[in-house]
PDB file of N, CA and C in Angstrom:
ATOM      1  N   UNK A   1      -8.163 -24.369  -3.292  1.00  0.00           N
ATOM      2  CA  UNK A   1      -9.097 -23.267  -3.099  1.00  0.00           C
ATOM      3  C   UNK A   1      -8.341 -21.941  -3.182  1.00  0.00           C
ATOM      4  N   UNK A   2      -8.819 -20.951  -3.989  1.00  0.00           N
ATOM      5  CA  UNK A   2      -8.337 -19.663  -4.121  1.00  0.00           C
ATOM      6  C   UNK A   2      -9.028 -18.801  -3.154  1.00  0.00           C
ATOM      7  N   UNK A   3      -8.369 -18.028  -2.103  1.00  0.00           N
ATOM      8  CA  UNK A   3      -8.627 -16.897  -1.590  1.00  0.00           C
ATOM      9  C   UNK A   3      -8.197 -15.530  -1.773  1.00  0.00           C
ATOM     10  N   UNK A   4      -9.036 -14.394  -1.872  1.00  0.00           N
ATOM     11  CA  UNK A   4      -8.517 -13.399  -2.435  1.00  0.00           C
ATOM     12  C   UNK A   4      -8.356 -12.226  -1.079  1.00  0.00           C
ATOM     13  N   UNK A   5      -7.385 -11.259  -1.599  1.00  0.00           N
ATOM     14  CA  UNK A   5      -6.705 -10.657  -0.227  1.00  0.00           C
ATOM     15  C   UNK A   5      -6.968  -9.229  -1.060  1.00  0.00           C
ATOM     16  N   UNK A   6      -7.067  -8.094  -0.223  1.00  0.00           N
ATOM     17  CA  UNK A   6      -7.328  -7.069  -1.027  1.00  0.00           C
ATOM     18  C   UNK A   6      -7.393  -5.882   0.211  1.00  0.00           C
ATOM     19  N   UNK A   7      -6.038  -4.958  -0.237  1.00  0.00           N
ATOM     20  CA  UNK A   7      -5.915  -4.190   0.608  1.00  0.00           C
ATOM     21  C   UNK A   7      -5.592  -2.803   0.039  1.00  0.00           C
ATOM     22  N   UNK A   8      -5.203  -1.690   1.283  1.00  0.00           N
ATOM     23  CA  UNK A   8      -5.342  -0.238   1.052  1.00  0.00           C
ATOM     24  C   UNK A   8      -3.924  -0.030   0.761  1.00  0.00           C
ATOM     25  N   UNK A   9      -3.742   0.357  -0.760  1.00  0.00           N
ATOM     26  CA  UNK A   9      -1.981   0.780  -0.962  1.00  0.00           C
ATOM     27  C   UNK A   9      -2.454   2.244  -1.043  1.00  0.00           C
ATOM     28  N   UNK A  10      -0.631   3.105  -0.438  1.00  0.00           N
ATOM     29  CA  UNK A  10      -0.926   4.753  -0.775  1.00  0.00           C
ATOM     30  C   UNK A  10       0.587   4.755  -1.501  1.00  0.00           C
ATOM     31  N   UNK A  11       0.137   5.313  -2.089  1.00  0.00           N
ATOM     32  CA  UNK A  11       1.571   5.733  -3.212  1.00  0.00           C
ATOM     33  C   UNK A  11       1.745   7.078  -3.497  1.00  0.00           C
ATOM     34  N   UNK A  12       2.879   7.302  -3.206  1.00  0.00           N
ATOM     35  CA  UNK A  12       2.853   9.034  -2.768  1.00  0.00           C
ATOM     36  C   UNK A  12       4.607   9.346  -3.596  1.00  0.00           C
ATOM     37  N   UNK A  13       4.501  10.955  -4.703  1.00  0.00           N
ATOM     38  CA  UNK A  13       5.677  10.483  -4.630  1.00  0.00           C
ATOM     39  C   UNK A  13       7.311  10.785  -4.041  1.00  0.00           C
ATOM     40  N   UNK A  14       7.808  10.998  -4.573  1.00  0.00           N
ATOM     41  CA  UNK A  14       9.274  11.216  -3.554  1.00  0.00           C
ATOM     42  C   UNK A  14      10.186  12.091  -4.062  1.00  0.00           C
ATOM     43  N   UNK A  15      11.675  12.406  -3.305  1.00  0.00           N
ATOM     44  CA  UNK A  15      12.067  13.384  -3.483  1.00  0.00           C
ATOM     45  C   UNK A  15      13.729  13.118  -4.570  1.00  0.00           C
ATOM     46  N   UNK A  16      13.119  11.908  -5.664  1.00  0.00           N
ATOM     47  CA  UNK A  16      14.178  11.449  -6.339  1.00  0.00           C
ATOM     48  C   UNK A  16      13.322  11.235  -7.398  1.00  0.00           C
ATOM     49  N   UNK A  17      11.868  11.611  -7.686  1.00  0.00           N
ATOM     50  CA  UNK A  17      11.140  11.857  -8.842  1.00  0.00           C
ATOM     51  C   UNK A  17      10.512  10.569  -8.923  1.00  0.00           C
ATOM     52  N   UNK A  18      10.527   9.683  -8.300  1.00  0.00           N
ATOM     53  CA  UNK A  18      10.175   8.189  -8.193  1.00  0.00           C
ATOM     54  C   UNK A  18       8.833   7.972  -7.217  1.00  0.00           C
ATOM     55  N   UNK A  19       8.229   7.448  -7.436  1.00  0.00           N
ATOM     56  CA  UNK A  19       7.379   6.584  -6.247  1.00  0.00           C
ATOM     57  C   UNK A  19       7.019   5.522  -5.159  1.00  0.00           C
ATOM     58  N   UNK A  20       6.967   6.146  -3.718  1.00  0.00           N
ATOM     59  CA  UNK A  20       7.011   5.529  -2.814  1.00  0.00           C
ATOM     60  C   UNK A  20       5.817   4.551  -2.797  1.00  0.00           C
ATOM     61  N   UNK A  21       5.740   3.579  -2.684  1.00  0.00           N
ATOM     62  CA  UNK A  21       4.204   2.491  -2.324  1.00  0.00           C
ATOM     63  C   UNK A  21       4.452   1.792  -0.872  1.00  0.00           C
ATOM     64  N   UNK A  22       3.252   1.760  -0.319  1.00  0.00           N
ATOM     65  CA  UNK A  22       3.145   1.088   1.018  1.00  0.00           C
ATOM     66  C   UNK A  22       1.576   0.439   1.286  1.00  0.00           C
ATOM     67  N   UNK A  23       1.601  -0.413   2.450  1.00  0.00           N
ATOM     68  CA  UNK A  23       0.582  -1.134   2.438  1.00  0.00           C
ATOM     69  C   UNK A  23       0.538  -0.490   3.825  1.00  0.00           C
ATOM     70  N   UNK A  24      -0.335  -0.146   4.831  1.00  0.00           N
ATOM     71  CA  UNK A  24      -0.427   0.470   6.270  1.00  0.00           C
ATOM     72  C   UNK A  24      -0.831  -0.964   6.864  1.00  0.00           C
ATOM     73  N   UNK A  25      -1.717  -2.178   6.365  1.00  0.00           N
ATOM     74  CA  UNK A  25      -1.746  -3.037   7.196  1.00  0.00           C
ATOM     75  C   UNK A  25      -0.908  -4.148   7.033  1.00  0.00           C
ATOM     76  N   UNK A  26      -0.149  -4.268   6.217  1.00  0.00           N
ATOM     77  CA  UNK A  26       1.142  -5.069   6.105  1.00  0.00           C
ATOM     78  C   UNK A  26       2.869  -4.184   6.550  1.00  0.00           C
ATOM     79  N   UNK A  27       2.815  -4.232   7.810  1.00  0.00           N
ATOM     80  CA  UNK A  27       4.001  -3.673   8.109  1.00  0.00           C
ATOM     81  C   UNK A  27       5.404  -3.578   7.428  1.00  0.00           C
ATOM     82  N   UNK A  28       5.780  -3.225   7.254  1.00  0.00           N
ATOM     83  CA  UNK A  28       7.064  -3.547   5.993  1.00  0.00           C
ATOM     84  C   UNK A  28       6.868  -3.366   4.539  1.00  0.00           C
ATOM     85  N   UNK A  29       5.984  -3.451   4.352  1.00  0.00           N
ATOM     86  CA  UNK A  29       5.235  -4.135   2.775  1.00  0.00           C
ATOM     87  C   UNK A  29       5.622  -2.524   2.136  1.00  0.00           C
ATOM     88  N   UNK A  30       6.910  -1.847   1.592  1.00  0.00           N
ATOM     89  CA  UNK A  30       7.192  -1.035   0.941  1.00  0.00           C
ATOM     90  C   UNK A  30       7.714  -1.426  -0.810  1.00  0.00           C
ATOM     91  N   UNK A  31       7.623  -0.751  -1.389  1.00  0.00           N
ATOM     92  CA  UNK A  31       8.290  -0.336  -2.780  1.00  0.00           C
ATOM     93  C   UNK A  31       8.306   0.938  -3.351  1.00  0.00           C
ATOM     94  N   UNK A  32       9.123   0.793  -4.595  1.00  0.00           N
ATOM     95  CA  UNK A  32       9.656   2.221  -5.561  1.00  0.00           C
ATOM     96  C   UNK A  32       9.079   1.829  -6.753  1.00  0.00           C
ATOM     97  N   UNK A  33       9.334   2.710  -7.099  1.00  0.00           N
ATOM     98  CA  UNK A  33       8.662   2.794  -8.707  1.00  0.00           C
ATOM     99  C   UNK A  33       9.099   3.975  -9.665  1.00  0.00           C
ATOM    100  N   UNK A  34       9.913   3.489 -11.057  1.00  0.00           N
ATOM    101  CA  UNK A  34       9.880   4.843 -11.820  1.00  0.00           C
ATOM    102  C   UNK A  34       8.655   5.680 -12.198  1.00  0.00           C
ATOM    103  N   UNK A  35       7.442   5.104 -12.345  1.00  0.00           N
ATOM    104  CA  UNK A  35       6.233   5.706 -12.777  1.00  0.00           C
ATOM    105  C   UNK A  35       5.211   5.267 -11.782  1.00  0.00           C
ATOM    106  N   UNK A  36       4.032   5.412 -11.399  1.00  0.00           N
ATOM    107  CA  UNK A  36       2.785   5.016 -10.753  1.00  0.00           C
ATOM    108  C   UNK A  36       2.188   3.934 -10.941  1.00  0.00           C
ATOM    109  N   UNK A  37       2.477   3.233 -12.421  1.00  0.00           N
ATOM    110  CA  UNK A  37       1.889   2.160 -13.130  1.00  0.00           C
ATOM    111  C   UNK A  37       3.029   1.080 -12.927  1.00  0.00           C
ATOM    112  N   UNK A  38       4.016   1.458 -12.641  1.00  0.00           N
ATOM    113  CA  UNK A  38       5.306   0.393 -12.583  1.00  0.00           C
ATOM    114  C   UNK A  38       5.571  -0.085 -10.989  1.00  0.00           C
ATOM    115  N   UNK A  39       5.216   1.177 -10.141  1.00  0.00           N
ATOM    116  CA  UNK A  39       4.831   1.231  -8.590  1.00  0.00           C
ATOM    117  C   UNK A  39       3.887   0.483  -8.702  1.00  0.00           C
ATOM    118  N   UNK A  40       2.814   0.318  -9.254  1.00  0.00           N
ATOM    119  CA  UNK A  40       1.530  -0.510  -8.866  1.00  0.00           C
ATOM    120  C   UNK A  40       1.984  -1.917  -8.506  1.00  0.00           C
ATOM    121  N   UNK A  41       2.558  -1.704  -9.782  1.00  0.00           N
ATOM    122  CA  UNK A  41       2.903  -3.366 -10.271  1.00  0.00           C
ATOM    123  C   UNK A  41       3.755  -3.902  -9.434  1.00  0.00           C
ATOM    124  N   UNK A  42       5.071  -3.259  -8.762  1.00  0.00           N
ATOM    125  CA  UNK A  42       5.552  -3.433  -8.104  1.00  0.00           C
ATOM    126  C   UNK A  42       4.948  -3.669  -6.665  1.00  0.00           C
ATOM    127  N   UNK A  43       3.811  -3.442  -6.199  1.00  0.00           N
ATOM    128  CA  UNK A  43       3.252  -3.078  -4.592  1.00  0.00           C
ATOM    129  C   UNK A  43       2.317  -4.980  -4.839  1.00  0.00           C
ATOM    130  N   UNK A  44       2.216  -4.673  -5.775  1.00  0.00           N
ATOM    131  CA  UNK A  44       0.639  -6.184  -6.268  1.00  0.00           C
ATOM    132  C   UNK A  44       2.161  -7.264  -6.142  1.00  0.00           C
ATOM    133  N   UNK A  45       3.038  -7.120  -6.578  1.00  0.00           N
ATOM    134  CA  UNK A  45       4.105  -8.323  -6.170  1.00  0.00           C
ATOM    135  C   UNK A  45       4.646  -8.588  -4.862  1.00  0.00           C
ATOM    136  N   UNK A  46       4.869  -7.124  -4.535  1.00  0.00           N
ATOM    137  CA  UNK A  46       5.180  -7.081  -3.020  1.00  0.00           C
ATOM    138  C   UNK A  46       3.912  -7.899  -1.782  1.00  0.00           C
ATOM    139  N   UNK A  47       2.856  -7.411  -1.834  1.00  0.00           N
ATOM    140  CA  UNK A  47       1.934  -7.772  -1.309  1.00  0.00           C
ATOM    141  C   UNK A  47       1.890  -9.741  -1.282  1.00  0.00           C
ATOM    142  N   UNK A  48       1.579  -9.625  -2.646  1.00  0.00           N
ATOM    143  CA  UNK A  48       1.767 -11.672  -3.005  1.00  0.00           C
ATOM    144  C   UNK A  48       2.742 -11.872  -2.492  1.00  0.00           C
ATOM    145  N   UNK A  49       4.088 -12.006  -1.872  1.00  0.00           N
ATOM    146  CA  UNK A  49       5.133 -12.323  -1.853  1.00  0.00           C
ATOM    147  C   UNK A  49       4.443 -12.411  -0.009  1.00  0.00           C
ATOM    148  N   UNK A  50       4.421 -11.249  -0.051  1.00  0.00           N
ATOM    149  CA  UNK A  50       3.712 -10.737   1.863  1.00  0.00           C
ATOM    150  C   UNK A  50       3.150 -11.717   2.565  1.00  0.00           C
ATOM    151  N   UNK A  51       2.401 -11.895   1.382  1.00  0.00           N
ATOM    152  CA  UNK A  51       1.125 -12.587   2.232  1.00  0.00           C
ATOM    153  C   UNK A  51       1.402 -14.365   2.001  1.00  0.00           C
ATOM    154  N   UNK A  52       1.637 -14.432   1.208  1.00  0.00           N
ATOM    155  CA  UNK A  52       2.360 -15.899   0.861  1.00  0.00           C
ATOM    156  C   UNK A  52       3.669 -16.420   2.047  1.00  0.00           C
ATOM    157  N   UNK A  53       4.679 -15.525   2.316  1.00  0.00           N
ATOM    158  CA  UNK A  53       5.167 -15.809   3.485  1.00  0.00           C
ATOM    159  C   UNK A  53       4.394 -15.923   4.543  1.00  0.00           C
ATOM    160  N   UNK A  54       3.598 -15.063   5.091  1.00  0.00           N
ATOM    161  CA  UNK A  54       3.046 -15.656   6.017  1.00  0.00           C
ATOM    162  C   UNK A  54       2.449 -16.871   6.040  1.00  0.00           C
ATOM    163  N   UNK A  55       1.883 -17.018   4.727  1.00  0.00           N
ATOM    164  CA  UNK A  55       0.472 -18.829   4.756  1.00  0.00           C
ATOM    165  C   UNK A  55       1.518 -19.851   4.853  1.00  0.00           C
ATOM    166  N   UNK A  56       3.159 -19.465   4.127  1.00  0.00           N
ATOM    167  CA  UNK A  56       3.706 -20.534   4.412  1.00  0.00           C
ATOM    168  C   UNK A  56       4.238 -21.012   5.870  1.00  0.00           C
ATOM    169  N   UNK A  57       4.391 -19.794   6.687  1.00  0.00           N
ATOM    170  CA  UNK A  57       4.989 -19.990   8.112  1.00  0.00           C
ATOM    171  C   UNK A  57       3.751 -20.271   8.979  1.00  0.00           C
ATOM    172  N   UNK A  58       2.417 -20.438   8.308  1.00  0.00           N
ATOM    173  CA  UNK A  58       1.371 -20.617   9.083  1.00  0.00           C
ATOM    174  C   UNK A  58       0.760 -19.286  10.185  1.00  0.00           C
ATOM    175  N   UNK A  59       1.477 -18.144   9.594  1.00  0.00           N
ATOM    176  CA  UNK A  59       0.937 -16.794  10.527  1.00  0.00           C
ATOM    177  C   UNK A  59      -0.271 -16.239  10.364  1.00  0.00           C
ATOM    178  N   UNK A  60      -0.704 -15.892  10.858  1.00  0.00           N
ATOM    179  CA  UNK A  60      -2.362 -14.684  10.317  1.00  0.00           C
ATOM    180  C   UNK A  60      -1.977 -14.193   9.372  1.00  0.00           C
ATOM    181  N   UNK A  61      -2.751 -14.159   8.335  1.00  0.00           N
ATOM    182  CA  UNK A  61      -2.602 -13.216   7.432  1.00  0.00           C
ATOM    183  C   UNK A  61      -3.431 -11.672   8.090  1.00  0.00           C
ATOM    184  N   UNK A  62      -3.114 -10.482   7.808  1.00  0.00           N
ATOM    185  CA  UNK A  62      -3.649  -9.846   8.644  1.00  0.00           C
ATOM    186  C   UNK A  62      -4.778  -8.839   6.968  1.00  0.00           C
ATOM    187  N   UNK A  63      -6.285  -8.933   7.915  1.00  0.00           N
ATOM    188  CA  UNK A  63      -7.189  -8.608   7.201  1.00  0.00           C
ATOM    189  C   UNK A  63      -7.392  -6.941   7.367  1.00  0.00           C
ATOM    190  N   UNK A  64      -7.474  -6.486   5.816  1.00  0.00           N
ATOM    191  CA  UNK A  64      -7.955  -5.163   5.829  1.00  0.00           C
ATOM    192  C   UNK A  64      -9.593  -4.369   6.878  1.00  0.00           C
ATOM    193  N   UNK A  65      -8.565  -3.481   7.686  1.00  0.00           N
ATOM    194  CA  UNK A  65     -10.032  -2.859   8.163  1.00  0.00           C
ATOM    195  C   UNK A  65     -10.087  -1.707   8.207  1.00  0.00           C
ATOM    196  N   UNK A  66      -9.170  -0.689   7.552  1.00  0.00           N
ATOM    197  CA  UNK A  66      -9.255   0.236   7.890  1.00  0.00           C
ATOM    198  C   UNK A  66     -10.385   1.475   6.564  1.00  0.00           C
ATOM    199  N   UNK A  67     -10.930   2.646   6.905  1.00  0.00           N
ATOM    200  CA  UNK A  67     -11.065   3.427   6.317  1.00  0.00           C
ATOM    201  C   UNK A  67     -11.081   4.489   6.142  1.00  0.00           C
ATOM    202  N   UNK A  68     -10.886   4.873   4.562  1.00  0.00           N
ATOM    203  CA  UNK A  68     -10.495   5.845   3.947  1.00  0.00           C
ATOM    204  C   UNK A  68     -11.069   6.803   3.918  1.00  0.00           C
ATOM    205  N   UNK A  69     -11.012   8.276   4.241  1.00  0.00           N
ATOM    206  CA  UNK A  69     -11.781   9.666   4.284  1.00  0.00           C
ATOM    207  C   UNK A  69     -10.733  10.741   3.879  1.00  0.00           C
ATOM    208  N   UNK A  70     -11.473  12.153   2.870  1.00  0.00           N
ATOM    209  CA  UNK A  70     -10.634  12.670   2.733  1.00  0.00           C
ATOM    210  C   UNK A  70     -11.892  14.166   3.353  1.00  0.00           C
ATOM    211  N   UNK A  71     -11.117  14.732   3.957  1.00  0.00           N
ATOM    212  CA  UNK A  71     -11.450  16.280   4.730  1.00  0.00           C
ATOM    213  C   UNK A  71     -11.145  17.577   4.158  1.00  0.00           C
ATOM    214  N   UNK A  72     -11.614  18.229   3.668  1.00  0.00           N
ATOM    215  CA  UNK A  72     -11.461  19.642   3.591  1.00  0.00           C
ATOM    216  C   UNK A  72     -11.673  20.480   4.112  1.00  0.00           C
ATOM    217  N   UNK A  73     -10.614  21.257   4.560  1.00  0.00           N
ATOM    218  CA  UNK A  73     -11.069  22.450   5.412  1.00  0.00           C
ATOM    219  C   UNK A  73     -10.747  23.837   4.904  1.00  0.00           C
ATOM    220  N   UNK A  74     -11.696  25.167   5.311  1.00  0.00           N
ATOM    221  CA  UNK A  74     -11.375  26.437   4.778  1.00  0.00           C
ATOM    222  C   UNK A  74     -11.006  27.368   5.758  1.00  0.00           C
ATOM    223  N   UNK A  75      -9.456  27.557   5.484  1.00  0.00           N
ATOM    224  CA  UNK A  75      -8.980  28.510   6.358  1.00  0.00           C
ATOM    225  C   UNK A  75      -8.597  29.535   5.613  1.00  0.00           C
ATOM    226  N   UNK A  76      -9.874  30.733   6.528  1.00  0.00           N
ATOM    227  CA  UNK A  76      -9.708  32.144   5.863  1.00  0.00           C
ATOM    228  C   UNK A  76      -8.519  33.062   5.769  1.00  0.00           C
ATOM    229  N   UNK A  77      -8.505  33.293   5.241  1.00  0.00           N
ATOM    230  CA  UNK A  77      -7.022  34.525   4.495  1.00  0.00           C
ATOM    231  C   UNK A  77      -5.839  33.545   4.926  1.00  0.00           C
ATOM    232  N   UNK A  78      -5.880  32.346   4.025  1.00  0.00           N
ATOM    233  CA  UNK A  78      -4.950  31.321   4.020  1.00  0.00           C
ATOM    234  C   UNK A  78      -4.103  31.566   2.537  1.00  0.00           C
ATOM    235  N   UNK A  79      -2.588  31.809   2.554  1.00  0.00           N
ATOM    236  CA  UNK A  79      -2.319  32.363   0.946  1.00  0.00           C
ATOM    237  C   UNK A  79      -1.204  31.009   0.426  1.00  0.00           C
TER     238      UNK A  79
END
């Protein structure tokens, strides 16, 4: 039986021209990346690898719950 896992990556980038990737509900679950598309790819391996250790040690896999909002605010005579 296939189960599918599907979570919140933020990829932000860094101060070596590269990209940081992280998972917020997989603790640890970091990678780099020369480009955004190579980071992706890199975070989707990281993750499988993640979550596969755990099913093999028999741990929770831990389920996405969090959500995403983005806020704007206007602060006057802001330069």
């Amino acid at each position: 039986m296939m189960k599918f896992f599907t979570y919140r990556v933020i990829i932000e980038p860094d101060e070596n021209n590269t990209f940081h990737a992280y998972v917020p509900t997989l603790p640890g679950c970091h990678t780099f990346g020369s480009s955004i598309e190579e980071t992706k790819k890199y975070i989707k391996e990281a993750i499988e690898l993640y979550v596969e250790e755990l099913l093999a040690r028999n741990q929770p896999v831990p389920e996405e719950n969090s959500l995403d909002t983005f806020e704007t605010v206007v602060i006057p005579n802001a330069v």
